[in-house]
PDB file of N, CA and C in Angstrom:
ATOM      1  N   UNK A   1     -47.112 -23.815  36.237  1.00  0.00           N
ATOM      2  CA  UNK A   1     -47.347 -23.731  37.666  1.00  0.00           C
ATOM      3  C   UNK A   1     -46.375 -24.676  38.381  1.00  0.00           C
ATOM      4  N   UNK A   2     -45.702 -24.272  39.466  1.00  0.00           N
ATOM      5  CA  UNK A   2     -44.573 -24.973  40.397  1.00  0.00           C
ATOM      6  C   UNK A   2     -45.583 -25.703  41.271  1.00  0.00           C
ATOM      7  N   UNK A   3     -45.132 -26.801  41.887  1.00  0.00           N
ATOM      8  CA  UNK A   3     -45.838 -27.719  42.726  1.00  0.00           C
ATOM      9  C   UNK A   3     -44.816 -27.612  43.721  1.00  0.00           C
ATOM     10  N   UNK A   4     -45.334 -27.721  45.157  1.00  0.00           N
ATOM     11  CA  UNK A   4     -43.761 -28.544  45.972  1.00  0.00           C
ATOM     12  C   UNK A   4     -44.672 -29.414  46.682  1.00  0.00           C
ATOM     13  N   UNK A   5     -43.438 -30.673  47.246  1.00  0.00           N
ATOM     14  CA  UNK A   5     -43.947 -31.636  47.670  1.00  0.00           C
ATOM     15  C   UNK A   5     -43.480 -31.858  49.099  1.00  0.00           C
ATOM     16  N   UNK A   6     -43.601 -31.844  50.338  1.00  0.00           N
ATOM     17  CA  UNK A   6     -43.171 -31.766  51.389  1.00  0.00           C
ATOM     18  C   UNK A   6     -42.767 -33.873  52.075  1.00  0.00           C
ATOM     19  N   UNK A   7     -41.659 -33.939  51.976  1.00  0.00           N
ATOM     20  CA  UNK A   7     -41.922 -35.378  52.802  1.00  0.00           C
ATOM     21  C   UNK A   7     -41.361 -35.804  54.040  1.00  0.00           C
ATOM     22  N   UNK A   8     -41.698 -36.136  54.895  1.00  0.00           N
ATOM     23  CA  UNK A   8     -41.082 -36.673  56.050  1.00  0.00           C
ATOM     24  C   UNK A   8     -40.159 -37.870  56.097  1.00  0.00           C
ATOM     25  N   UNK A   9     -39.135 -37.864  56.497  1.00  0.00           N
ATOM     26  CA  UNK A   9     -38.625 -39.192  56.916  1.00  0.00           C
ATOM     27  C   UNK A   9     -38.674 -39.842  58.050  1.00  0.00           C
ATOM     28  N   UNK A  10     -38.550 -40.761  58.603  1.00  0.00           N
ATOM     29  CA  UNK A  10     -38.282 -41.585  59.841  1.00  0.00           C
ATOM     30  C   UNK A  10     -37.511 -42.876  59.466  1.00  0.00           C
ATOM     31  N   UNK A  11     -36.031 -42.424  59.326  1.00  0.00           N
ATOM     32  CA  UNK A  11     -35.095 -43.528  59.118  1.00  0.00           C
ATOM     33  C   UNK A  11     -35.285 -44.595  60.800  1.00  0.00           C
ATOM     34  N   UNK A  12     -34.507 -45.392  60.562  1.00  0.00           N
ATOM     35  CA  UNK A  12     -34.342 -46.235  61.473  1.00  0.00           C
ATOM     36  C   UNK A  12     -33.114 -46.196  62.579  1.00  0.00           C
ATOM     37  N   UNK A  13     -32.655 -46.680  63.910  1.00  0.00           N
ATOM     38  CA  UNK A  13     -31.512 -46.252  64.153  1.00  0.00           C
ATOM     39  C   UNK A  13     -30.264 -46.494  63.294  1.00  0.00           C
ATOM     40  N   UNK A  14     -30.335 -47.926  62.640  1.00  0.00           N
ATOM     41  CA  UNK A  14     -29.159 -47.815  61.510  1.00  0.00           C
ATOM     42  C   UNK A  14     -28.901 -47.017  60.219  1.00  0.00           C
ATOM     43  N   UNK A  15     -30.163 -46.224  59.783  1.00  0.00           N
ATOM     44  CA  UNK A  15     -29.791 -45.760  58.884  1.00  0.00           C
ATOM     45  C   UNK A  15     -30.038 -44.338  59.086  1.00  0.00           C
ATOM     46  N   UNK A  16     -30.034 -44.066  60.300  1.00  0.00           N
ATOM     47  CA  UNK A  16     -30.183 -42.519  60.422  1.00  0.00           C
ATOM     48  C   UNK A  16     -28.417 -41.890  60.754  1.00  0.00           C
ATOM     49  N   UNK A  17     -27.401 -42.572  61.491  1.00  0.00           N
ATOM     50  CA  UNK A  17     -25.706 -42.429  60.800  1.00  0.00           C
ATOM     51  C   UNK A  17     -25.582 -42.160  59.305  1.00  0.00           C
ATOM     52  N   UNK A  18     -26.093 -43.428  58.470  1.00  0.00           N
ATOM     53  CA  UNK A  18     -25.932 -43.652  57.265  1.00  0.00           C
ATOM     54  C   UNK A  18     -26.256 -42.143  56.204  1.00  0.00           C
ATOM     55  N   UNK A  19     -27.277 -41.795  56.640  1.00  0.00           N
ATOM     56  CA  UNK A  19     -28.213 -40.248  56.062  1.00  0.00           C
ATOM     57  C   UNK A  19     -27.407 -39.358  56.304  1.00  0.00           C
ATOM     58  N   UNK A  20     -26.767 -39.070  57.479  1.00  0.00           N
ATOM     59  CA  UNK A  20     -26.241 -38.038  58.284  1.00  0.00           C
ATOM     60  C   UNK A  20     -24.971 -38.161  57.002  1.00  0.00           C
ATOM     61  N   UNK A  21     -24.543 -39.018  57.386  1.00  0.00           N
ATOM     62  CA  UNK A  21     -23.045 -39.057  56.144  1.00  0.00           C
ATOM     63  C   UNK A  21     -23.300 -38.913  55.018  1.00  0.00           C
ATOM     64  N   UNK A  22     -24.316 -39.153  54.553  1.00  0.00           N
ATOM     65  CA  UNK A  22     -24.858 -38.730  52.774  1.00  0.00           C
ATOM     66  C   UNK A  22     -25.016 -37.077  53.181  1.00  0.00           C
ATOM     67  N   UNK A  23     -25.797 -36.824  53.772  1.00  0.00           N
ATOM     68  CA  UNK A  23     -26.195 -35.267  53.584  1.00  0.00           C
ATOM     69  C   UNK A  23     -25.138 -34.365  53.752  1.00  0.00           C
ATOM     70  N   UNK A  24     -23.918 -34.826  54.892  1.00  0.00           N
ATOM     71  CA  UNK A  24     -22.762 -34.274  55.326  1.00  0.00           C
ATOM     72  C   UNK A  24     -22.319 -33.833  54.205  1.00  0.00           C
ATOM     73  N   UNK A  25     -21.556 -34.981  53.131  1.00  0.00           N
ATOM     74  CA  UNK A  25     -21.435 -35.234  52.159  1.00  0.00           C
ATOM     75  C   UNK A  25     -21.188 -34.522  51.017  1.00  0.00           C
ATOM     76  N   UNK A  26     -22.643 -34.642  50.599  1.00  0.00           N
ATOM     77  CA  UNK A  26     -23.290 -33.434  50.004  1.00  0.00           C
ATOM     78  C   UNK A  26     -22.791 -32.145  49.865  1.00  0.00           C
ATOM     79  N   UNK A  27     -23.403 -31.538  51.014  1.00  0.00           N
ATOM     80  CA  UNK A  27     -23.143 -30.688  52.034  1.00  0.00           C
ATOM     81  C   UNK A  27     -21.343 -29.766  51.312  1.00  0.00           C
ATOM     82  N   UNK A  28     -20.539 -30.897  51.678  1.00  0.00           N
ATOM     83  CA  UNK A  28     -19.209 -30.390  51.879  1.00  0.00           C
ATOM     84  C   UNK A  28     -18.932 -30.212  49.875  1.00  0.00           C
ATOM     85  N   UNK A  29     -19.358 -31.357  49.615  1.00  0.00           N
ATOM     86  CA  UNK A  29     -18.872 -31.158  47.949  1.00  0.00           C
ATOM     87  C   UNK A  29     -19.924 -30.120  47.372  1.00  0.00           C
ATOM     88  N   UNK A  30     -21.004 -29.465  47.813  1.00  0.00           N
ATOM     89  CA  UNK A  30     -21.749 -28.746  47.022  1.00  0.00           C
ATOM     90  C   UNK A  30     -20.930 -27.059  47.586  1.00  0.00           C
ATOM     91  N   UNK A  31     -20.043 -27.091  48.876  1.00  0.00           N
ATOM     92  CA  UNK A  31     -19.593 -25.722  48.905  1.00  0.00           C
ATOM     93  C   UNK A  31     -17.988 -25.510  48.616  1.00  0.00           C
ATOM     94  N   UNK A  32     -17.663 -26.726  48.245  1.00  0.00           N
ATOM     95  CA  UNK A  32     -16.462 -26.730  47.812  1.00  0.00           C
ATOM     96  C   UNK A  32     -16.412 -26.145  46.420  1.00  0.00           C
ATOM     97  N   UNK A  33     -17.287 -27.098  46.037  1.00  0.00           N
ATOM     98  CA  UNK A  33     -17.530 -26.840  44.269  1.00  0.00           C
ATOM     99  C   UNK A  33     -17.988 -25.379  44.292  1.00  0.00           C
ATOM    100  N   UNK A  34     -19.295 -24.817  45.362  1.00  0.00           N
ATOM    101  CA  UNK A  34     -19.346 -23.512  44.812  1.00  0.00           C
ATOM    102  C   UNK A  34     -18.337 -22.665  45.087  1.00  0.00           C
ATOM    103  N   UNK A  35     -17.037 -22.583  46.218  1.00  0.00           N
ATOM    104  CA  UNK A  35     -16.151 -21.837  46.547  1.00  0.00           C
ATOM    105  C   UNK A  35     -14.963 -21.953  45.512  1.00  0.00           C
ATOM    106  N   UNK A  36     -15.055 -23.042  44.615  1.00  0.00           N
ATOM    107  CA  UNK A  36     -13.925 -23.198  43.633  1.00  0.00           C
ATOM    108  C   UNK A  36     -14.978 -22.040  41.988  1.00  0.00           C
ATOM    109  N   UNK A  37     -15.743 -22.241  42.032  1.00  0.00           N
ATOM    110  CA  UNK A  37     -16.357 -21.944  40.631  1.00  0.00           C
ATOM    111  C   UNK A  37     -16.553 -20.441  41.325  1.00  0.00           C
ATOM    112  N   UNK A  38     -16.768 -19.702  42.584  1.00  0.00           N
ATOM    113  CA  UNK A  38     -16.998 -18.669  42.842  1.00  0.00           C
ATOM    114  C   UNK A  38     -15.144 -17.962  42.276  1.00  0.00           C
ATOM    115  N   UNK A  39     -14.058 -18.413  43.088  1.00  0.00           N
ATOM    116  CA  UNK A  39     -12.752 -18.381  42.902  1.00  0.00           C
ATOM    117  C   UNK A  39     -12.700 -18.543  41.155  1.00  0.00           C
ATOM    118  N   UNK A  40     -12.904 -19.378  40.462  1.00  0.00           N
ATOM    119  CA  UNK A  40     -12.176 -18.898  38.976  1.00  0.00           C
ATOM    120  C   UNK A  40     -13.309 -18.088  38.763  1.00  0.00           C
ATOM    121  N   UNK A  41     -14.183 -17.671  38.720  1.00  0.00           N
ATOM    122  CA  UNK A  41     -14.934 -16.550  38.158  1.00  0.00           C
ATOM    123  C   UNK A  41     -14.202 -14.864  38.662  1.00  0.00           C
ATOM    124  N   UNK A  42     -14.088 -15.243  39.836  1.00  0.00           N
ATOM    125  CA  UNK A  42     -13.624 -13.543  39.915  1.00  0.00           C
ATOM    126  C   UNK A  42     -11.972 -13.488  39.943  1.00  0.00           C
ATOM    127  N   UNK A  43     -11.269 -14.336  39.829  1.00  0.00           N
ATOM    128  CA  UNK A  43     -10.017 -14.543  39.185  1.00  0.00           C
ATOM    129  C   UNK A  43      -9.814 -14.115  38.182  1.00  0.00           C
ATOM    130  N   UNK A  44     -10.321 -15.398  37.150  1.00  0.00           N
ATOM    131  CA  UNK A  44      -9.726 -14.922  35.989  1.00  0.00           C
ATOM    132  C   UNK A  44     -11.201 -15.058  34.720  1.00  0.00           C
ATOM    133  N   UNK A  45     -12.739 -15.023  35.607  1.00  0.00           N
ATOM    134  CA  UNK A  45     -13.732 -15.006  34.677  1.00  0.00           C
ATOM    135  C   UNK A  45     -13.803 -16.008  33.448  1.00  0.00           C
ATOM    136  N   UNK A  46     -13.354 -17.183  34.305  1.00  0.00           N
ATOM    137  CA  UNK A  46     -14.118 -18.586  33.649  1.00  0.00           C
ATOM    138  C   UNK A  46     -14.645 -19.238  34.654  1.00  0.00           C
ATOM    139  N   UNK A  47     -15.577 -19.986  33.748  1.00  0.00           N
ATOM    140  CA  UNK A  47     -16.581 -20.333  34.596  1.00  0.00           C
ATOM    141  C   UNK A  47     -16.484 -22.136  34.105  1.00  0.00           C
ATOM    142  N   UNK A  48     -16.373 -22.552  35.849  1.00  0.00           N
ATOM    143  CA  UNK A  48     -16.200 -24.251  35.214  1.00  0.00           C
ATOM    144  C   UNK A  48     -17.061 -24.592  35.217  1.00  0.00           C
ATOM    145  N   UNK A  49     -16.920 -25.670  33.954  1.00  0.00           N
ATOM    146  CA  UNK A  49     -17.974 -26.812  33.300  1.00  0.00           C
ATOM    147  C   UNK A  49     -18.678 -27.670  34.197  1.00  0.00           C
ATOM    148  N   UNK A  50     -19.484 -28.300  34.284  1.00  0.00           N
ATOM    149  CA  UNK A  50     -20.077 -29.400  35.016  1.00  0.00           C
ATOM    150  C   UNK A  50     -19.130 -30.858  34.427  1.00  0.00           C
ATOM    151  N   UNK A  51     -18.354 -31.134  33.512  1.00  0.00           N
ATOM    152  CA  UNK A  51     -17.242 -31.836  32.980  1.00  0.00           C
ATOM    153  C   UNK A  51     -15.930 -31.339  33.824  1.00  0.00           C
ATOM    154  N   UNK A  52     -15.838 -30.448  34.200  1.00  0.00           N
ATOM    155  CA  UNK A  52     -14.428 -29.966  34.705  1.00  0.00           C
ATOM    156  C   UNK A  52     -14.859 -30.408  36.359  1.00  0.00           C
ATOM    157  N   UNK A  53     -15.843 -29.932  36.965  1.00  0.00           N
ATOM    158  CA  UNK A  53     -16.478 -30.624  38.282  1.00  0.00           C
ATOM    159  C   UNK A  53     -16.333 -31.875  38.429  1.00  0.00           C
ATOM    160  N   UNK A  54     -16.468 -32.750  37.382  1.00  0.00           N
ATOM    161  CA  UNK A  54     -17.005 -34.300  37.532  1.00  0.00           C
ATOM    162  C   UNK A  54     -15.617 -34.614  37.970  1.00  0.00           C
ATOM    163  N   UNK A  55     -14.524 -34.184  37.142  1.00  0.00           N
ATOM    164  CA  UNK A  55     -12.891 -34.400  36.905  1.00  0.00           C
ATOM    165  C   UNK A  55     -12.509 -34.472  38.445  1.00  0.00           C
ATOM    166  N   UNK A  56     -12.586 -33.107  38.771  1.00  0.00           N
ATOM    167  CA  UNK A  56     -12.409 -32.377  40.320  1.00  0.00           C
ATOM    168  C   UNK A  56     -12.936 -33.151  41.141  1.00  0.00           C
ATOM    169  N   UNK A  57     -14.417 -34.116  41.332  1.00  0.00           N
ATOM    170  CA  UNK A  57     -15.021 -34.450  41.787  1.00  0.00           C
ATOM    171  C   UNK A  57     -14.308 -36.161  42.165  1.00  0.00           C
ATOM    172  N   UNK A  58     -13.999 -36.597  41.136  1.00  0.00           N
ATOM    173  CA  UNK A  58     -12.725 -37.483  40.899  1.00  0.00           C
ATOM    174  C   UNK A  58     -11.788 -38.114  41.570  1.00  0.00           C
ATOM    175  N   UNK A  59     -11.536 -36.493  41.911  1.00  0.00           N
ATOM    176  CA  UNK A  59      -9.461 -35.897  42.293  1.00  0.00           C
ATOM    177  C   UNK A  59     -10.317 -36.098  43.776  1.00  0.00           C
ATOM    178  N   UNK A  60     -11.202 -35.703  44.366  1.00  0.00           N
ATOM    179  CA  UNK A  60     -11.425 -35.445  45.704  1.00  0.00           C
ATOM    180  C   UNK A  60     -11.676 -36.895  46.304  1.00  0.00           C
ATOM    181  N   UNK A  61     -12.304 -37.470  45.191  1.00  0.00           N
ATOM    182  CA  UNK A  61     -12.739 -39.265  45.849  1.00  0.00           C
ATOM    183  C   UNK A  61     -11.332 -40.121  45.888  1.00  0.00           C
ATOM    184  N   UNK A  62     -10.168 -39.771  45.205  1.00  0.00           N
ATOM    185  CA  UNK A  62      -8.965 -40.264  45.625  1.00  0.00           C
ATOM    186  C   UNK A  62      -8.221 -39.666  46.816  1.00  0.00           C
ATOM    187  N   UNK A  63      -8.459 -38.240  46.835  1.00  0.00           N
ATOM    188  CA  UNK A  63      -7.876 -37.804  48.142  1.00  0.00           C
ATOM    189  C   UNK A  63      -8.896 -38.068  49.568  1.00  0.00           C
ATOM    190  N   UNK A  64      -9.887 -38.148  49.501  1.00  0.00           N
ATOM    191  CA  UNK A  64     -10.696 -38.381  50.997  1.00  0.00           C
ATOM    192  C   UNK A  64     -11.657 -39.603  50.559  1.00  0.00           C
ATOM    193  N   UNK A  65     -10.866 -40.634  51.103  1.00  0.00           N
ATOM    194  CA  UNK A  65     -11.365 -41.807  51.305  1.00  0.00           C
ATOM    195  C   UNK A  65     -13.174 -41.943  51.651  1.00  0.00           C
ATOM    196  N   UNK A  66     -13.407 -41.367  52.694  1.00  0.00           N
ATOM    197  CA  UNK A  66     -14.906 -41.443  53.116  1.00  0.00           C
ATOM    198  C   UNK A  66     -15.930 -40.632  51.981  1.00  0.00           C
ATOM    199  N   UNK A  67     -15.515 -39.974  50.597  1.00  0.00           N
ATOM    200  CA  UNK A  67     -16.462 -39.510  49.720  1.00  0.00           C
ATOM    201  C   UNK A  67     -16.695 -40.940  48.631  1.00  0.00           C
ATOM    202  N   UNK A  68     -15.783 -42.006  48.978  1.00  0.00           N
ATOM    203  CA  UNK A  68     -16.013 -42.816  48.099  1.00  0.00           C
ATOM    204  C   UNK A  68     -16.840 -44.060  48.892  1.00  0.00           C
ATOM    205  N   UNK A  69     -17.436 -43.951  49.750  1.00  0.00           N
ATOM    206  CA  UNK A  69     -18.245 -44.739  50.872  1.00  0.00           C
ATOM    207  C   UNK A  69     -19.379 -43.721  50.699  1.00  0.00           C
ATOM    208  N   UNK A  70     -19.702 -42.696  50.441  1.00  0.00           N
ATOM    209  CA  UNK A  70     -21.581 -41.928  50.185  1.00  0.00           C
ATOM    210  C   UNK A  70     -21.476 -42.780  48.248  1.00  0.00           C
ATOM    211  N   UNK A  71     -22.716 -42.675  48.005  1.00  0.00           N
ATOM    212  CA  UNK A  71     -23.428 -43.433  46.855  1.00  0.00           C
ATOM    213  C   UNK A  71     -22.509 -41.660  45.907  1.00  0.00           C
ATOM    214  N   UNK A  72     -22.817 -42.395  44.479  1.00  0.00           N
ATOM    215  CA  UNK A  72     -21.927 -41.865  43.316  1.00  0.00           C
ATOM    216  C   UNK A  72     -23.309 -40.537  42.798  1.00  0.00           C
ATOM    217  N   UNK A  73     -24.345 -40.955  43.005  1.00  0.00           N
ATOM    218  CA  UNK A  73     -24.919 -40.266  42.550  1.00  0.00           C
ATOM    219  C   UNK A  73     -25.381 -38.887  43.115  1.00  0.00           C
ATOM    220  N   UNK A  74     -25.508 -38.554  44.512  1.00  0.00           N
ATOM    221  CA  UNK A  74     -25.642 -37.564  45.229  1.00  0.00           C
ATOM    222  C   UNK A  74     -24.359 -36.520  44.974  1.00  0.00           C
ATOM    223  N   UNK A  75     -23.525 -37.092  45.026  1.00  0.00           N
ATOM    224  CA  UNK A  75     -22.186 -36.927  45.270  1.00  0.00           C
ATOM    225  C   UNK A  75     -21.797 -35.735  43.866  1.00  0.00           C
ATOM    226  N   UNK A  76     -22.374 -36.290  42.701  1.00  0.00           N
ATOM    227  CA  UNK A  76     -22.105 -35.631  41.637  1.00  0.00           C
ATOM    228  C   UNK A  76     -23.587 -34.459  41.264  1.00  0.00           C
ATOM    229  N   UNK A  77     -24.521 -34.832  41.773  1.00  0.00           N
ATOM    230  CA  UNK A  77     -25.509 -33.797  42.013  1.00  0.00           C
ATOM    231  C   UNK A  77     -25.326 -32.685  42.742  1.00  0.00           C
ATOM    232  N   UNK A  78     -24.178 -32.891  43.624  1.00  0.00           N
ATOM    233  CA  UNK A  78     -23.969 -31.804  44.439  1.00  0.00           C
ATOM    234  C   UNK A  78     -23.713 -30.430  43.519  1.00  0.00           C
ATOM    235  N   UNK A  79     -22.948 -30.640  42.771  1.00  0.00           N
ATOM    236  CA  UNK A  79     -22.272 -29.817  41.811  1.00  0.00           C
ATOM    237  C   UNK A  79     -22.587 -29.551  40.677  1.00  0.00           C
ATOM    238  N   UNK A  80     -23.905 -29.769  40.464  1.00  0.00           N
ATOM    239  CA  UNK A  80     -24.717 -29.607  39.213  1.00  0.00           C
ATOM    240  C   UNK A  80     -26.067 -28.588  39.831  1.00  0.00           C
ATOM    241  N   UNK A  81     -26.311 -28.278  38.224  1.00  0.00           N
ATOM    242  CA  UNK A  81     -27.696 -27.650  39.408  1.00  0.00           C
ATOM    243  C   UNK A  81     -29.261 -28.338  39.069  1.00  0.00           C
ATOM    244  N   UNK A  82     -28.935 -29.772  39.415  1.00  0.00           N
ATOM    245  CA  UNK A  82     -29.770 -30.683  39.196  1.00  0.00           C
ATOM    246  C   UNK A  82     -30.126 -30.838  40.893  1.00  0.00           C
ATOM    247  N   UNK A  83     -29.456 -30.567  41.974  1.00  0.00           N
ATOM    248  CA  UNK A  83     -29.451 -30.745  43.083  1.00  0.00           C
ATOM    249  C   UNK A  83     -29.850 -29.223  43.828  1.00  0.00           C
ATOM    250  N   UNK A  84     -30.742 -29.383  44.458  1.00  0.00           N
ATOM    251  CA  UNK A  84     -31.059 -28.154  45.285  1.00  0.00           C
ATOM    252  C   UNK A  84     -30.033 -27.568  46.504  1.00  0.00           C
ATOM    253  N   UNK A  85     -29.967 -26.413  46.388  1.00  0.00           N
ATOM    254  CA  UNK A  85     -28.889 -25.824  47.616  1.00  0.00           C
ATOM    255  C   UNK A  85     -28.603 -26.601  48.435  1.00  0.00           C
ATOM    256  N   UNK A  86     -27.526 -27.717  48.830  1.00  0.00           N
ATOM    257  CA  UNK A  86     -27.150 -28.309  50.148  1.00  0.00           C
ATOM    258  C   UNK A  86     -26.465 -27.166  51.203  1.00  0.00           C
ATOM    259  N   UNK A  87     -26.966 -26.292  51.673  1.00  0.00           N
ATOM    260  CA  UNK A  87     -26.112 -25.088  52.157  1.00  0.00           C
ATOM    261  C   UNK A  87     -26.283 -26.201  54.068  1.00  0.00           C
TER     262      UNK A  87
END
C-alpha cells in the first residue's frame, strides 16, 4: 500500500530566495538531463547511465557557476529517479 504525505512550508524571508534557487535548480538540471537522455535514445538508442549523468552533471557545475552554490545533493537527485518529477 502507497502512503503520501502532504507538507507545508513557511520559509522565512531569508530563506524563501534561498528555496527558490534550490528548486530553480533542480528544475533546470532535471530537464536538461531528461532532454539529453530523451536525445541519445532516439539518436542512436543508448540510454545514459546514472554514472554518465553524474560525469555530465560535473561538466555543468564547471560551466555555470551558480549550480555549484545549490547543495550537491538535490542537484544529483535531479537526474536519478530517486527524485520526483521537478517539471
Amino acid at each position: 500500500m502507497l502512503k503520501a504525505y502532504r507538507y507545508r512550508l513557511y520559509p522565512t524571508k531569508s530563506q524563501a530566495p534561498l528555496l527558490e534557487q534550490t528548486l530553480e535548480m533542480c528544475r533546470w538540471v532535471y530537464n536538461d538531463t531528461l532532454a539529453l537522455r530523451k536525445k541519445a535514445w532516439e539518436q542512436e538508442q543508448h540510454s545514459i547511465s546514472l554514472y554518465e549523468t553524474n560525469k555530465i552533471l560535473t561538466q555543468w557545475k564547471k560551466e555555470r557557476p551558480d549550480l555549484r552554490t545549490t547543495r550537491s545533493k538535490p542537484g544529483s537527485l535531479s537526474g536519478s529517479s530517486e527524485c520526483p518529477d521537478a517539471r
